[in-house]
C-alpha atoms as a PDB file:
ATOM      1  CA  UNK A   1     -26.444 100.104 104.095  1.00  0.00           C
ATOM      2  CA  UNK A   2     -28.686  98.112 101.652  1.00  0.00           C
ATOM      3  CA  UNK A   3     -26.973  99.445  98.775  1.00  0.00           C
ATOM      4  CA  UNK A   4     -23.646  98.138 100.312  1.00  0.00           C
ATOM      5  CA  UNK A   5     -25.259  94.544 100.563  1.00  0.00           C
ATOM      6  CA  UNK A   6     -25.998  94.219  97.195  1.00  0.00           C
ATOM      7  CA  UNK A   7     -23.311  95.896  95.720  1.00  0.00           C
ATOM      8  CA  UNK A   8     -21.386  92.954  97.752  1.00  0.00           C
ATOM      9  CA  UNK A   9     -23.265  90.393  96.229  1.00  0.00           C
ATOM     10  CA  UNK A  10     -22.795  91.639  93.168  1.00  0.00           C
ATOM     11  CA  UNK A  11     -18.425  91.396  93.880  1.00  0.00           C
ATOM     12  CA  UNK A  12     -19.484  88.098  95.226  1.00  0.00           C
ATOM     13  CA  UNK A  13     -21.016  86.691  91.325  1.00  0.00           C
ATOM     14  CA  UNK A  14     -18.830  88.481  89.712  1.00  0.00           C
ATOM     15  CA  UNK A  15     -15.627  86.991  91.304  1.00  0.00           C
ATOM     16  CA  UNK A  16     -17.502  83.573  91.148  1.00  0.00           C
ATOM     17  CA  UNK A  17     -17.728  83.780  87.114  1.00  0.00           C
ATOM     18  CA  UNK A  18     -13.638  85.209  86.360  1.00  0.00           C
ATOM     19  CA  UNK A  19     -12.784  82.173  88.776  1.00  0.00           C
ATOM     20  CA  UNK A  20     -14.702  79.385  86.671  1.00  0.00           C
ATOM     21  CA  UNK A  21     -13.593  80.850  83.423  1.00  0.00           C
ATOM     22  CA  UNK A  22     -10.111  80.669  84.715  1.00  0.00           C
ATOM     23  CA  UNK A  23     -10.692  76.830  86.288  1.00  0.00           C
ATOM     24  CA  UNK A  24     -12.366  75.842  82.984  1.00  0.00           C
ATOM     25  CA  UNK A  25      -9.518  77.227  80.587  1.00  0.00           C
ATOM     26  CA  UNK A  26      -7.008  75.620  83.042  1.00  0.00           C
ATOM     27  CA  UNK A  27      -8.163  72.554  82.716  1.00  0.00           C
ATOM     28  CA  UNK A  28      -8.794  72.678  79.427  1.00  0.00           C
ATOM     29  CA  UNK A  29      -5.538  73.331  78.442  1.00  0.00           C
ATOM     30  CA  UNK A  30      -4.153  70.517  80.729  1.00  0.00           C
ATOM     31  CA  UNK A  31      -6.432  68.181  79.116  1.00  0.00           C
ATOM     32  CA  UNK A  32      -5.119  69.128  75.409  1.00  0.00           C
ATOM     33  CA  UNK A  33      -1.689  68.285  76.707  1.00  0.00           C
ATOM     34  CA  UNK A  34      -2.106  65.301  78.527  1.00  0.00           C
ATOM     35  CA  UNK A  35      -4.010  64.663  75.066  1.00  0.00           C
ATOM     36  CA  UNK A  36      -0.520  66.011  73.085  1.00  0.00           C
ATOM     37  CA  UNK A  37       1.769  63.833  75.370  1.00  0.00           C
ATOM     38  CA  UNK A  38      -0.014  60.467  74.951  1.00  0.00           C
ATOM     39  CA  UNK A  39       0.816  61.221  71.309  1.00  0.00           C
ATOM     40  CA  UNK A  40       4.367  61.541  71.790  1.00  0.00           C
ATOM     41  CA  UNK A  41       4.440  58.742  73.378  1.00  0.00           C
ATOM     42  CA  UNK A  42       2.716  56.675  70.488  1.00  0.00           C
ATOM     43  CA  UNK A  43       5.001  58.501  67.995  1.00  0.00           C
ATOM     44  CA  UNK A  44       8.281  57.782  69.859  1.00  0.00           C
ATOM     45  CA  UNK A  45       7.532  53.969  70.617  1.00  0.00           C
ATOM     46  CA  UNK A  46       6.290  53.351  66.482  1.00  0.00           C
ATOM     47  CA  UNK A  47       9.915  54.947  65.981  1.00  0.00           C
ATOM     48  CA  UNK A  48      11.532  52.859  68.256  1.00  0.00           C
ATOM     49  CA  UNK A  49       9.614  49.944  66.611  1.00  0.00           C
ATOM     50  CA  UNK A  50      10.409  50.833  63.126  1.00  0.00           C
ATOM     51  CA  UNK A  51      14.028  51.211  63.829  1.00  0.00           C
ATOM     52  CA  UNK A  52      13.813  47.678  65.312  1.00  0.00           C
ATOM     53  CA  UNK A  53      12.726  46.419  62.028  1.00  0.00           C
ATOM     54  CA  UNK A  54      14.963  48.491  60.095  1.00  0.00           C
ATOM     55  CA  UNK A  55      17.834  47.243  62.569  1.00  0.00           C
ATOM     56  CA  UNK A  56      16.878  43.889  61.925  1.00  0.00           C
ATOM     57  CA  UNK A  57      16.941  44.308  58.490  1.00  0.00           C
ATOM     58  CA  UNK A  58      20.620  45.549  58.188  1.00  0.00           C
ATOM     59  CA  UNK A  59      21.431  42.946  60.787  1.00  0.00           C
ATOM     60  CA  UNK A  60      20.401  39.771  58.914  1.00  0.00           C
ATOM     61  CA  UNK A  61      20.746  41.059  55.387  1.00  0.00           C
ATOM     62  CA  UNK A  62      17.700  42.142  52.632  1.00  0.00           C
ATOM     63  CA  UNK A  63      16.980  38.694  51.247  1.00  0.00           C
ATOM     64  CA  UNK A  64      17.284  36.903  54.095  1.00  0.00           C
ATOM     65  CA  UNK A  65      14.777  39.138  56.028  1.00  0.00           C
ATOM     66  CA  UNK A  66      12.519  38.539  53.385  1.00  0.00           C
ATOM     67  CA  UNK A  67      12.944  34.711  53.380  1.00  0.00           C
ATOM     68  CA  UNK A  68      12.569  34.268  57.602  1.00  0.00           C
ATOM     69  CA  UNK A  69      10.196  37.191  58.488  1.00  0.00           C
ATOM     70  CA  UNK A  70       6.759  38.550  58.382  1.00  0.00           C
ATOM     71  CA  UNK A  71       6.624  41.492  56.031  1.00  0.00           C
ATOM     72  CA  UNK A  72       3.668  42.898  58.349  1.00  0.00           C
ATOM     73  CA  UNK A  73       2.070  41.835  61.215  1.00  0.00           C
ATOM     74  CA  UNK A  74       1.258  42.482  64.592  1.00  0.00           C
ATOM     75  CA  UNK A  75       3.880  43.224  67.191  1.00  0.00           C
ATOM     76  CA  UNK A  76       3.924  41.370  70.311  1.00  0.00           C
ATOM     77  CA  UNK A  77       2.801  42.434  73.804  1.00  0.00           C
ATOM     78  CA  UNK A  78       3.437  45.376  75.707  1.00  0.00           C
ATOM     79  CA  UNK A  79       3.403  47.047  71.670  1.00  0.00           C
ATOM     80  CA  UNK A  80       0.686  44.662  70.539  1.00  0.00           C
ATOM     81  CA  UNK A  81      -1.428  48.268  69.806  1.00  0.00           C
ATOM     82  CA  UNK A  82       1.110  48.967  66.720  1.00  0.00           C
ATOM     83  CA  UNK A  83       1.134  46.766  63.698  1.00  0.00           C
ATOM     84  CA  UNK A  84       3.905  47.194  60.491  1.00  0.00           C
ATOM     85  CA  UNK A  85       4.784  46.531  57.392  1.00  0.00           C
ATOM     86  CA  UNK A  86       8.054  46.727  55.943  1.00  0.00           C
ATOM     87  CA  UNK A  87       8.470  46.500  52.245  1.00  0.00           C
ATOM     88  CA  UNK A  88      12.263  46.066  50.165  1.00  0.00           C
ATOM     89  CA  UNK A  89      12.545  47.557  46.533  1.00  0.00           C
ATOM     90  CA  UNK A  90      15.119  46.321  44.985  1.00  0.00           C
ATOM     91  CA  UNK A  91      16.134  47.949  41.609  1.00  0.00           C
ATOM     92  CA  UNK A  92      19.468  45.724  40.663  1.00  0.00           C
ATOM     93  CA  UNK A  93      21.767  43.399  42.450  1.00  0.00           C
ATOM     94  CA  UNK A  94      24.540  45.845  42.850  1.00  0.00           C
ATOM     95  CA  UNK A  95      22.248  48.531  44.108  1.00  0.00           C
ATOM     96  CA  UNK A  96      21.000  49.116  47.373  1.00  0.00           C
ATOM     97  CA  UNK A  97      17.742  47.856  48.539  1.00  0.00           C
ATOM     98  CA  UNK A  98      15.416  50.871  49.211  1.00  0.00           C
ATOM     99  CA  UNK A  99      13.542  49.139  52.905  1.00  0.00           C
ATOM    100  CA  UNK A 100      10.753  51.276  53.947  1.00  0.00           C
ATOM    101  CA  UNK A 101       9.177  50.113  57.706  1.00  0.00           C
ATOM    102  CA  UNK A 102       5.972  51.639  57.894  1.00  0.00           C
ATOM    103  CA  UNK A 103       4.178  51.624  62.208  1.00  0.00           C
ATOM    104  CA  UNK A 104       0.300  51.386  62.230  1.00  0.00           C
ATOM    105  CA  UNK A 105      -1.871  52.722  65.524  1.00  0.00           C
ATOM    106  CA  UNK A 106      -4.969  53.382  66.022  1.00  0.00           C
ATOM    107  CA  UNK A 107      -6.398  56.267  68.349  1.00  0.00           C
ATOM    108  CA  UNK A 108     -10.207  56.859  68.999  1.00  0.00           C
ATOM    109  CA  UNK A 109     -11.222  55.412  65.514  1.00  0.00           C
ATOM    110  CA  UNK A 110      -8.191  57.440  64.031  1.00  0.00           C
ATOM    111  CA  UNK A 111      -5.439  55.681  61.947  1.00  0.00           C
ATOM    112  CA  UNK A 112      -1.524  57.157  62.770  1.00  0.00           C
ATOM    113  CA  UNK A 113       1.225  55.736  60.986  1.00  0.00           C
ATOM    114  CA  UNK A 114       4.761  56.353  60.826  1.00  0.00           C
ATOM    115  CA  UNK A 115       7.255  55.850  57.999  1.00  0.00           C
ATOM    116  CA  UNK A 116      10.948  55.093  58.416  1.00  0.00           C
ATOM    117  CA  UNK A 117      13.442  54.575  55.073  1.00  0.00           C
ATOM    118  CA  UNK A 118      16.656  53.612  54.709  1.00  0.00           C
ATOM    119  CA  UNK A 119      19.304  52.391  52.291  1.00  0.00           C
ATOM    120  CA  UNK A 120      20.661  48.834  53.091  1.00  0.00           C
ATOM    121  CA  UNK A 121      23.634  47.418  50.563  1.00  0.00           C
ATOM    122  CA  UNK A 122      23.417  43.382  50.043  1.00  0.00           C
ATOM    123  CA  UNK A 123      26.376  41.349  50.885  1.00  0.00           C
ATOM    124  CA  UNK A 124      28.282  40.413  48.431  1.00  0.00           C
ATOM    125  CA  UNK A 125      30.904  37.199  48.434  1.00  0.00           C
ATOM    126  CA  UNK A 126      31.151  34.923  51.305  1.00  0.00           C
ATOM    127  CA  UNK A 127      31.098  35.803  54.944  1.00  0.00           C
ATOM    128  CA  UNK A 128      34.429  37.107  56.541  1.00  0.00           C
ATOM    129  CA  UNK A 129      35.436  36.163  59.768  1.00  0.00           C
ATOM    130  CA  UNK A 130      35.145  39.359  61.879  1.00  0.00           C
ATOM    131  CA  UNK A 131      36.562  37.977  65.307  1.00  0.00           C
ATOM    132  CA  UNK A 132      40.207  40.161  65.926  1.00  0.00           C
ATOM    133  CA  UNK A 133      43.461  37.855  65.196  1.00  0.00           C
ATOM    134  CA  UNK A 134      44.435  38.486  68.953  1.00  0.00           C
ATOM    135  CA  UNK A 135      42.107  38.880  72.037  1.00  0.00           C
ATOM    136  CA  UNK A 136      41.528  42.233  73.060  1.00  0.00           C
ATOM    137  CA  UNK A 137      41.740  42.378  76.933  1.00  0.00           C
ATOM    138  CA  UNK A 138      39.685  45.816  77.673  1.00  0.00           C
ATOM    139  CA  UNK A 139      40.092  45.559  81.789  1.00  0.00           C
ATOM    140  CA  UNK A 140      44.065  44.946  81.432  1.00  0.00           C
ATOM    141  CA  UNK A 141      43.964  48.107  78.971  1.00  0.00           C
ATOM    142  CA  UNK A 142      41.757  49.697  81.466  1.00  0.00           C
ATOM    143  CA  UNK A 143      44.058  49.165  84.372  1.00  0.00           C
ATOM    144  CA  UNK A 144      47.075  49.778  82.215  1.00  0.00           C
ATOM    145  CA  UNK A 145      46.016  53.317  81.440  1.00  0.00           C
ATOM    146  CA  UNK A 146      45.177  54.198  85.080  1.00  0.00           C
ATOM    147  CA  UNK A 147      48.286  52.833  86.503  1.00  0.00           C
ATOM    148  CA  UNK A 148      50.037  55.500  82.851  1.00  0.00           C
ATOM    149  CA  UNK A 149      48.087  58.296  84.813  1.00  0.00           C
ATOM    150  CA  UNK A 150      49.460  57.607  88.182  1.00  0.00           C
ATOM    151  CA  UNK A 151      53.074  57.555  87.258  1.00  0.00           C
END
């Protein structure tokens, strides 16, 4: 009967040490990927960022973007973590401008960054009026092609 006693005490530790080995790898695997998620999420938003300034560079045109805005900075709040720099080489005025944003971070003492590049063409001439000659009227089209359906 004493043998039995220890022999269950001995089941007893034993079971004890497999459980905290598995406990301790489990959580620290989930701590690596919370770790590997909050990443992502920096990575995504400095490319959601960097298209912004790449966007807003097509939008208003390579020499204007370089006469109104900031070529780095800080961006504003909820992002104010990330800071840029976007830079234009131009190589000739029929060429495209080479834009490169580049999206700063910092994590733990740790510098990320994130390059985007792109090809943007200059406009050339004066401005054309883009508005359509005649109004286009998308909820009579929409209603139009409904009532097309029913009949």
């Amino acid at each position: 009967m004493v043998r039995r006693k220890g022999l269950a005490l001995i089941d007893v530790i034993v079971g004890s040490a497999m459980l905290s080995i598995g406990l301790g790898v489990v959580i620290s695997m989930s701590s690596r990927s919370l770790i590997q998620q909050a990443d992502a999420e920096r990575q995504i938003t400095a490319s959601w960022l960097a298209d912004e300034l790449l966007t807003m560079a097509l939008v208003v045109g390579p020499d204007e973007y370089e006469k109104s805005y900031p070529d780095s900075g800080q961006f504003e709040a909820p992002f104010s973590k990330f800071t840029y720099e976007i830079t234009f080489e131009d190589q000739s005025q029929y060429q495209p401008v080479e834009v490169m944003a580049t999206v700063y971070w910092d994590v733990s003492g740790t510098e990320h960054s994130l390059v985007l590049e792109t090809l943007i063409a200059r406009r050339h001439g004066e401005d054309v009026d883009r508005t359509p000659a005649d109004p286009v009227d998308r909820d009579a089209r929409y209603w139009e092609e409904i009532e097309a359906r029913e009949n």
